[in-house]
PDB file of N, CA and C in Angstrom:
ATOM      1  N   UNK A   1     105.253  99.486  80.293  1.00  0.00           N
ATOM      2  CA  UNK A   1     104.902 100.862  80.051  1.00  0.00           C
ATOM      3  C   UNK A   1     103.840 101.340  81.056  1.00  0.00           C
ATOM      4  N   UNK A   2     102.817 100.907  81.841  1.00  0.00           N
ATOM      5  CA  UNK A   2     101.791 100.836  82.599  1.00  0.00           C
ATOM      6  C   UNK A   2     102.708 100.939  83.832  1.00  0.00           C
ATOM      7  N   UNK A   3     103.182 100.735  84.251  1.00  0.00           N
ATOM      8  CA  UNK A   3     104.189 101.088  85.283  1.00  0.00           C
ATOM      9  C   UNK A   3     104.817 102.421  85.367  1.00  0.00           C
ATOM     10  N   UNK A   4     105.115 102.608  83.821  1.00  0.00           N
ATOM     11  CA  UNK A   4     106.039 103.725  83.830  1.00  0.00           C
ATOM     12  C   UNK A   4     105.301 104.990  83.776  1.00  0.00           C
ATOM     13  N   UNK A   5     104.091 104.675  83.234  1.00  0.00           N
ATOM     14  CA  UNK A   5     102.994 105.387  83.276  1.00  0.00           C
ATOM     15  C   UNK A   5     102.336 105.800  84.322  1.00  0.00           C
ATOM     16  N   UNK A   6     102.209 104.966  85.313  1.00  0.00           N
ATOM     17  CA  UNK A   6     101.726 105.136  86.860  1.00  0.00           C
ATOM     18  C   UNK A   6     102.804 105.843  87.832  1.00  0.00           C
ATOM     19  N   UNK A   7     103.909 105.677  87.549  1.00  0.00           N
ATOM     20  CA  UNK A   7     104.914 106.654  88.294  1.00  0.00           C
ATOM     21  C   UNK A   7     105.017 107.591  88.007  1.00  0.00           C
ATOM     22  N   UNK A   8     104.483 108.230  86.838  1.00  0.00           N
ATOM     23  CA  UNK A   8     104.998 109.435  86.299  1.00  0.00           C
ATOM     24  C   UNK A   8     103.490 110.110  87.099  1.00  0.00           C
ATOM     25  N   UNK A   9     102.808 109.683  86.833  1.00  0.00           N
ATOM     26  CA  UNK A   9     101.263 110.587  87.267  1.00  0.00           C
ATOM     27  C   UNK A   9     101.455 110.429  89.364  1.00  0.00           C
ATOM     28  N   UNK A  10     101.532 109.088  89.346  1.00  0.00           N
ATOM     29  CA  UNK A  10     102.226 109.692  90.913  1.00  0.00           C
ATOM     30  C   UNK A  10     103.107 111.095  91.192  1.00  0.00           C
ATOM     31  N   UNK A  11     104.052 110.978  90.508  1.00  0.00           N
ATOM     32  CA  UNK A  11     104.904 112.359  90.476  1.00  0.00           C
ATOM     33  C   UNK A  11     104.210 113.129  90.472  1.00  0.00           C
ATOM     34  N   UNK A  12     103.074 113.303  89.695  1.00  0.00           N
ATOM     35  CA  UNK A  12     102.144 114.850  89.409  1.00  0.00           C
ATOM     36  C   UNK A  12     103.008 115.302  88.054  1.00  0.00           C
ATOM     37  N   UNK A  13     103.570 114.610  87.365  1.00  0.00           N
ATOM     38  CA  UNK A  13     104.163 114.943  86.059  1.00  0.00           C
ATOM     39  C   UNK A  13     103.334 114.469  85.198  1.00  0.00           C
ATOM     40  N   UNK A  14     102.155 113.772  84.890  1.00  0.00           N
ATOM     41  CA  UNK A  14     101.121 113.846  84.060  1.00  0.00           C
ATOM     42  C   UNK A  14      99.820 113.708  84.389  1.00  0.00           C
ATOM     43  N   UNK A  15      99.154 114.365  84.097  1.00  0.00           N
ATOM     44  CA  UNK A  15      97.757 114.555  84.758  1.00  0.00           C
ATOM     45  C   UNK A  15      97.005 112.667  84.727  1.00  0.00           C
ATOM     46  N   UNK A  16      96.307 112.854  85.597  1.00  0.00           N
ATOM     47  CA  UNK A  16      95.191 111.526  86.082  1.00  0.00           C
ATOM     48  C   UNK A  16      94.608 111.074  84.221  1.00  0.00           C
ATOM     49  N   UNK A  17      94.322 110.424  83.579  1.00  0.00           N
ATOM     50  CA  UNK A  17      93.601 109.966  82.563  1.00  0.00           C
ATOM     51  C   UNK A  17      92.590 110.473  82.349  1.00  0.00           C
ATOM     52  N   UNK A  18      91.883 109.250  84.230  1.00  0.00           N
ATOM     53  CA  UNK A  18      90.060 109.236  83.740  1.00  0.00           C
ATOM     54  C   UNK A  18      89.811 111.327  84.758  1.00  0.00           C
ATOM     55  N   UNK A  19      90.295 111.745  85.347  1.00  0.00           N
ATOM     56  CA  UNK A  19      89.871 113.177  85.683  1.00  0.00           C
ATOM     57  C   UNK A  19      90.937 114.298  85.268  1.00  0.00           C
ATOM     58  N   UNK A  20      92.099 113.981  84.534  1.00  0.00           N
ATOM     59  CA  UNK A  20      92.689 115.139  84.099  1.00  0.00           C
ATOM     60  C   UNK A  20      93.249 116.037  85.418  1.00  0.00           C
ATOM     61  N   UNK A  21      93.078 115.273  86.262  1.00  0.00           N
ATOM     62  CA  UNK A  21      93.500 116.019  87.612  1.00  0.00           C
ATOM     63  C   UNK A  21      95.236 115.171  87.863  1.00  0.00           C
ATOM     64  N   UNK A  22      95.960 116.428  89.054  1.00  0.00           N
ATOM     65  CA  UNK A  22      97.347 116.395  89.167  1.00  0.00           C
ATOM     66  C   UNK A  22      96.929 115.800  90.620  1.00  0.00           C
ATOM     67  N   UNK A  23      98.407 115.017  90.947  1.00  0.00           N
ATOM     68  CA  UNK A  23      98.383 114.955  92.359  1.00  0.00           C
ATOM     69  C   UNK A  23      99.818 114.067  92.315  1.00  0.00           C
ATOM     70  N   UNK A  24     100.093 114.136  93.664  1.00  0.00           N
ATOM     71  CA  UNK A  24     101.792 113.533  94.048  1.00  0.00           C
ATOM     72  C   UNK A  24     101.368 112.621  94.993  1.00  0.00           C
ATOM     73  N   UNK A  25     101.929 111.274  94.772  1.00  0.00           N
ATOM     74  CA  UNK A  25     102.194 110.208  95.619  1.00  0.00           C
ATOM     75  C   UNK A  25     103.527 109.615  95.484  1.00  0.00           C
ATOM     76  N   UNK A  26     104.610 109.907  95.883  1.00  0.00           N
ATOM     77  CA  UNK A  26     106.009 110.042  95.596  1.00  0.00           C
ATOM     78  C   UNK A  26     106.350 108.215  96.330  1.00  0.00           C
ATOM     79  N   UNK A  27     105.109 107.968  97.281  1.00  0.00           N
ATOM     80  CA  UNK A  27     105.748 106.215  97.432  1.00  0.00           C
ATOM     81  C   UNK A  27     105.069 105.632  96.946  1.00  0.00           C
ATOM     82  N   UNK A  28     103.736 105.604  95.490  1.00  0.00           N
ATOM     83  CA  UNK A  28     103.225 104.726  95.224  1.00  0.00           C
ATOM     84  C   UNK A  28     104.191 105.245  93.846  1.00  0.00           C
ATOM     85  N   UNK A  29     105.175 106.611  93.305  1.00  0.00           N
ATOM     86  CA  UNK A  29     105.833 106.523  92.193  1.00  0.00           C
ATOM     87  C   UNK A  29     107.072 105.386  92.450  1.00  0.00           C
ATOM     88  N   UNK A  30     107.687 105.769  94.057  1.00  0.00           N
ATOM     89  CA  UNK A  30     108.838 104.549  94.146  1.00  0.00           C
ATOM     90  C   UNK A  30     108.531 103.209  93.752  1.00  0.00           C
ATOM     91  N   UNK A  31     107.084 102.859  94.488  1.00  0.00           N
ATOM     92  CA  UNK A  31     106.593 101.540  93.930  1.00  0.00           C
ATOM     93  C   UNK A  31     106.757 101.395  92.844  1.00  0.00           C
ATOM     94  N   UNK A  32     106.545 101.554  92.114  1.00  0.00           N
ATOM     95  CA  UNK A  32     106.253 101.592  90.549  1.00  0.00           C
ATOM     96  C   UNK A  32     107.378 101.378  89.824  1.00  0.00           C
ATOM     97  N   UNK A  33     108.838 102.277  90.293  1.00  0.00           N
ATOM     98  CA  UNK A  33     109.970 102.318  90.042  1.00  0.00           C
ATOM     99  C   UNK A  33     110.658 101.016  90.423  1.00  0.00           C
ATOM    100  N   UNK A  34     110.254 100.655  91.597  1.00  0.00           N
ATOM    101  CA  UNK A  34     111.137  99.804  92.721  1.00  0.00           C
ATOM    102  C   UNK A  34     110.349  98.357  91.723  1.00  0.00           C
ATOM    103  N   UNK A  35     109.071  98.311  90.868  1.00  0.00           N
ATOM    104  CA  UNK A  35     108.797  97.046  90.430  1.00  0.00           C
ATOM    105  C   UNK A  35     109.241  96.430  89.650  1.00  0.00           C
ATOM    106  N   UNK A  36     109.566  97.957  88.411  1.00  0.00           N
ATOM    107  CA  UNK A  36     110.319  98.190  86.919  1.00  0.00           C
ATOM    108  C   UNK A  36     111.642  97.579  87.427  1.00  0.00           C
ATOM    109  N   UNK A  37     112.376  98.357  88.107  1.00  0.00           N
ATOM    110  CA  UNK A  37     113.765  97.748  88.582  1.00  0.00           C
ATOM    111  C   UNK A  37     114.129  96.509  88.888  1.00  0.00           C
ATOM    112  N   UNK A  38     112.856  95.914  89.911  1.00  0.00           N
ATOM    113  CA  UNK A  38     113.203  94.040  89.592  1.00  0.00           C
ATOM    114  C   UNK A  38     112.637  93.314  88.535  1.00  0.00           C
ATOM    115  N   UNK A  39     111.520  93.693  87.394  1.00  0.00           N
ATOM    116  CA  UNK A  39     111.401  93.274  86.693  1.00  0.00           C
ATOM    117  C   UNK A  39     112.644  93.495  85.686  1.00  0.00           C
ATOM    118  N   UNK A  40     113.466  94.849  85.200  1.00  0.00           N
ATOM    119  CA  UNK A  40     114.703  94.502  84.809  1.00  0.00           C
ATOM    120  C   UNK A  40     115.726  93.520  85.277  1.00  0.00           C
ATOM    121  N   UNK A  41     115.169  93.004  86.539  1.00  0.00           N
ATOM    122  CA  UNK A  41     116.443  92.424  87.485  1.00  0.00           C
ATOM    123  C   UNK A  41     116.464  91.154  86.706  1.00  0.00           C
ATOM    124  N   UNK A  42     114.732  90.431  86.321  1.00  0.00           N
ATOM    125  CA  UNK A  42     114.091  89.668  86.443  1.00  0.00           C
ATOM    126  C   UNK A  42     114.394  88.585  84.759  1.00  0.00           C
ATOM    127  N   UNK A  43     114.844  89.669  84.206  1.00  0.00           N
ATOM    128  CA  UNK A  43     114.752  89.556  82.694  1.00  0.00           C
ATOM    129  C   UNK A  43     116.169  89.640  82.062  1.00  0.00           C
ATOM    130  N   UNK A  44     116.969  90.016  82.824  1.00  0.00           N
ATOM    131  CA  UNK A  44     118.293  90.417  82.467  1.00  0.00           C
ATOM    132  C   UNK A  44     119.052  88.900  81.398  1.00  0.00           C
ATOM    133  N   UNK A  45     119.010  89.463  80.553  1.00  0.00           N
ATOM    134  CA  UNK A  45     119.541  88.293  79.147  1.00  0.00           C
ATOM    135  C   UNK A  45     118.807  87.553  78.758  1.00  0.00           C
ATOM    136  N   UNK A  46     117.618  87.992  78.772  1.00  0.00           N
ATOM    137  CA  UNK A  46     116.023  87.517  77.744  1.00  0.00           C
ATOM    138  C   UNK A  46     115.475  88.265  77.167  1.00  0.00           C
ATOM    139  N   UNK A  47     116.002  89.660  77.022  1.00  0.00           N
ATOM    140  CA  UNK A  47     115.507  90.737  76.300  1.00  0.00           C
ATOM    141  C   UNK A  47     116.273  90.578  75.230  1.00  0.00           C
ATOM    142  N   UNK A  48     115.974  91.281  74.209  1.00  0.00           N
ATOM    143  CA  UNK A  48     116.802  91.843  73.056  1.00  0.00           C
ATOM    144  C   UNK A  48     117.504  93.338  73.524  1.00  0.00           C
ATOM    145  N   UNK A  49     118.261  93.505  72.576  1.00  0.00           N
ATOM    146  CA  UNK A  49     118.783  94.827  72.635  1.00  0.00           C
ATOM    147  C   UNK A  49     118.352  95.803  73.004  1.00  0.00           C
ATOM    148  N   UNK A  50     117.436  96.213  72.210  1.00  0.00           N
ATOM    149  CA  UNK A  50     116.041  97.002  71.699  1.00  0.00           C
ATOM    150  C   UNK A  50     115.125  97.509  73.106  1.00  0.00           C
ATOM    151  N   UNK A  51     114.833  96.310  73.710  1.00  0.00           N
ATOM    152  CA  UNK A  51     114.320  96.367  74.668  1.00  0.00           C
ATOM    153  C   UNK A  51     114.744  96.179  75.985  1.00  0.00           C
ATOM    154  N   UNK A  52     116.141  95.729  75.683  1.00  0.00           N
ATOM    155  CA  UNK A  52     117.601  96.436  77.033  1.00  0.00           C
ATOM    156  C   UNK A  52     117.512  97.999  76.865  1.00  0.00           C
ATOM    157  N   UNK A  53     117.562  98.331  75.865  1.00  0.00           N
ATOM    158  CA  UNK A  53     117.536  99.810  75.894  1.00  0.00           C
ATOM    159  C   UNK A  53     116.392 100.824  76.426  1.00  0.00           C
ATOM    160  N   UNK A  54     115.294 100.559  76.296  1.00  0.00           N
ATOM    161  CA  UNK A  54     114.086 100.903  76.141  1.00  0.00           C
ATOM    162  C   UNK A  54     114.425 100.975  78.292  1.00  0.00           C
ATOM    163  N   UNK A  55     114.270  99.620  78.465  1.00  0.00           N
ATOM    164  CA  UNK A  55     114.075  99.448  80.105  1.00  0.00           C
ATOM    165  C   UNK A  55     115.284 100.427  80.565  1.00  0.00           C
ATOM    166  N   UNK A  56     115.833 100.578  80.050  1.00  0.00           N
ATOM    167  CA  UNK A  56     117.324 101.413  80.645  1.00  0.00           C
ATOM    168  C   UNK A  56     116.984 102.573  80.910  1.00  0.00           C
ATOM    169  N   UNK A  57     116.393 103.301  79.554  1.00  0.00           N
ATOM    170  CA  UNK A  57     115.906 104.313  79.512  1.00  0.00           C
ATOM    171  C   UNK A  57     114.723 105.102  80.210  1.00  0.00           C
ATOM    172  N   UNK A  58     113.898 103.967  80.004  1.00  0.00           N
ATOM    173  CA  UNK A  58     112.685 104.501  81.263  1.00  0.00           C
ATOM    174  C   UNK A  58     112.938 104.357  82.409  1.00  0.00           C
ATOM    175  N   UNK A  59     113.816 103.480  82.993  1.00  0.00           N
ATOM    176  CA  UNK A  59     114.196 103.722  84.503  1.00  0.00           C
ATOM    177  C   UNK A  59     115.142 104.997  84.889  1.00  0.00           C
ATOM    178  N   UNK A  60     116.045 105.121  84.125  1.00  0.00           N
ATOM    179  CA  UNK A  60     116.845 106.365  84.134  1.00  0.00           C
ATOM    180  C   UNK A  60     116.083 107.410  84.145  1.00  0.00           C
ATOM    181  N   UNK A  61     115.603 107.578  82.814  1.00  0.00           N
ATOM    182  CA  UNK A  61     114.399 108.763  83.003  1.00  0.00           C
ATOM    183  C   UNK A  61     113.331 109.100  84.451  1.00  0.00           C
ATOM    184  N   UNK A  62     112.617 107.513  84.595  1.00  0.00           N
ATOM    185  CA  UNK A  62     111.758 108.216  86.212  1.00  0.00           C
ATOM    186  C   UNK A  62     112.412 107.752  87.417  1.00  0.00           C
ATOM    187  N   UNK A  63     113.938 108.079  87.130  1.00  0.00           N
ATOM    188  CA  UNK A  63     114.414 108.187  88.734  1.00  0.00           C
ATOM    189  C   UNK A  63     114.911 109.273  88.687  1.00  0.00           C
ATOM    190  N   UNK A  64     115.429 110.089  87.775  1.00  0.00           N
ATOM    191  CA  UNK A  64     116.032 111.264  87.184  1.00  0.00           C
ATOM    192  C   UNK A  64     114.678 112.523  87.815  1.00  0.00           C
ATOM    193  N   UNK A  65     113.299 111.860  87.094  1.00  0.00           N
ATOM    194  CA  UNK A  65     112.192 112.257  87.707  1.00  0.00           C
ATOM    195  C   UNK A  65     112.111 112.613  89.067  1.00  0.00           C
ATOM    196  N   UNK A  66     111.795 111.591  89.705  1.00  0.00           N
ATOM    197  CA  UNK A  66     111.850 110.651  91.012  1.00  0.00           C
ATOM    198  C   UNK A  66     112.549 111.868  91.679  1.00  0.00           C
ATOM    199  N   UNK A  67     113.565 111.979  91.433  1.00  0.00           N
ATOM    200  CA  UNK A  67     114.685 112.967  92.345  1.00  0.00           C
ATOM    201  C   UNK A  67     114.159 114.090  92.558  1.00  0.00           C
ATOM    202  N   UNK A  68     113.906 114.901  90.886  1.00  0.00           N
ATOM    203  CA  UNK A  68     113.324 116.160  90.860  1.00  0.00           C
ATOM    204  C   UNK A  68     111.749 116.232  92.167  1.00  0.00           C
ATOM    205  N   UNK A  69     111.323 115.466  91.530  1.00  0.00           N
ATOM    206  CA  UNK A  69     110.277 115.456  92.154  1.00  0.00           C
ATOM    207  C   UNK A  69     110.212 115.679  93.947  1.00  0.00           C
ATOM    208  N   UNK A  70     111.098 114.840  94.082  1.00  0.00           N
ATOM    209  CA  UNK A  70     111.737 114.672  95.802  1.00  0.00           C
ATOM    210  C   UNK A  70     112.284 116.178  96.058  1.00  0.00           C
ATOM    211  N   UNK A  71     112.776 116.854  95.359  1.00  0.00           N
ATOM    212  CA  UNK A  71     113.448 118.395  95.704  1.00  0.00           C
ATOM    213  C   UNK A  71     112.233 119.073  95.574  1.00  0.00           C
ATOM    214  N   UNK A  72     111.197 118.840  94.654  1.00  0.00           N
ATOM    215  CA  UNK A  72     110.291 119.637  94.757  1.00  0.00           C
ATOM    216  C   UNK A  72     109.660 119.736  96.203  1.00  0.00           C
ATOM    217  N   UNK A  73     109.578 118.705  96.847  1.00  0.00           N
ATOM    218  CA  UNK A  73     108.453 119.020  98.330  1.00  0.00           C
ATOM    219  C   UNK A  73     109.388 118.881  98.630  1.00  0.00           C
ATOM    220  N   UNK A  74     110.169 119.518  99.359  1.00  0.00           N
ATOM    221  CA  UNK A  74     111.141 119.724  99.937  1.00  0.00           C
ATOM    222  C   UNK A  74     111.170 121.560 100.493  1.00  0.00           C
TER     223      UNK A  74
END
């Protein structure tokens, strides 16, 4: 979740924690994405269901992000 959490505020889709401030770093969000993705790689048939789903979902979701985000500075 700390991952998924750090990509999203890279995006500038949720403000900073400790200053409540916005800002975009669109390759420290890929990072973040690109870590989630081999840690799914990493785990594949040691999860439960539950939490096959969960990882599915948050990667889908911040690449879905990810994209938007990429059209935005554009």
């Amino acid at each position: 979740m700390s991952f998924a959490s750090a990509a999203m505020i890279s995006m500038g889709r949720v403000p900073e924690p400790a200053t409540g401030t916005i800002h975009r770093d669109l390759a420290t969000a890929q990072q973040n994405i690109d870590i989630l993705t081999l840690l799914q790689e990493k785990t594949r048939g040691n999860l439960n269901a539950d939490e096959e789903r969960l990882m599915d979902q948050i990667l889908y979701e911040l690449r879905m992000s990810f994209v938007e985000a990429m059209k935005e500075g554009q």
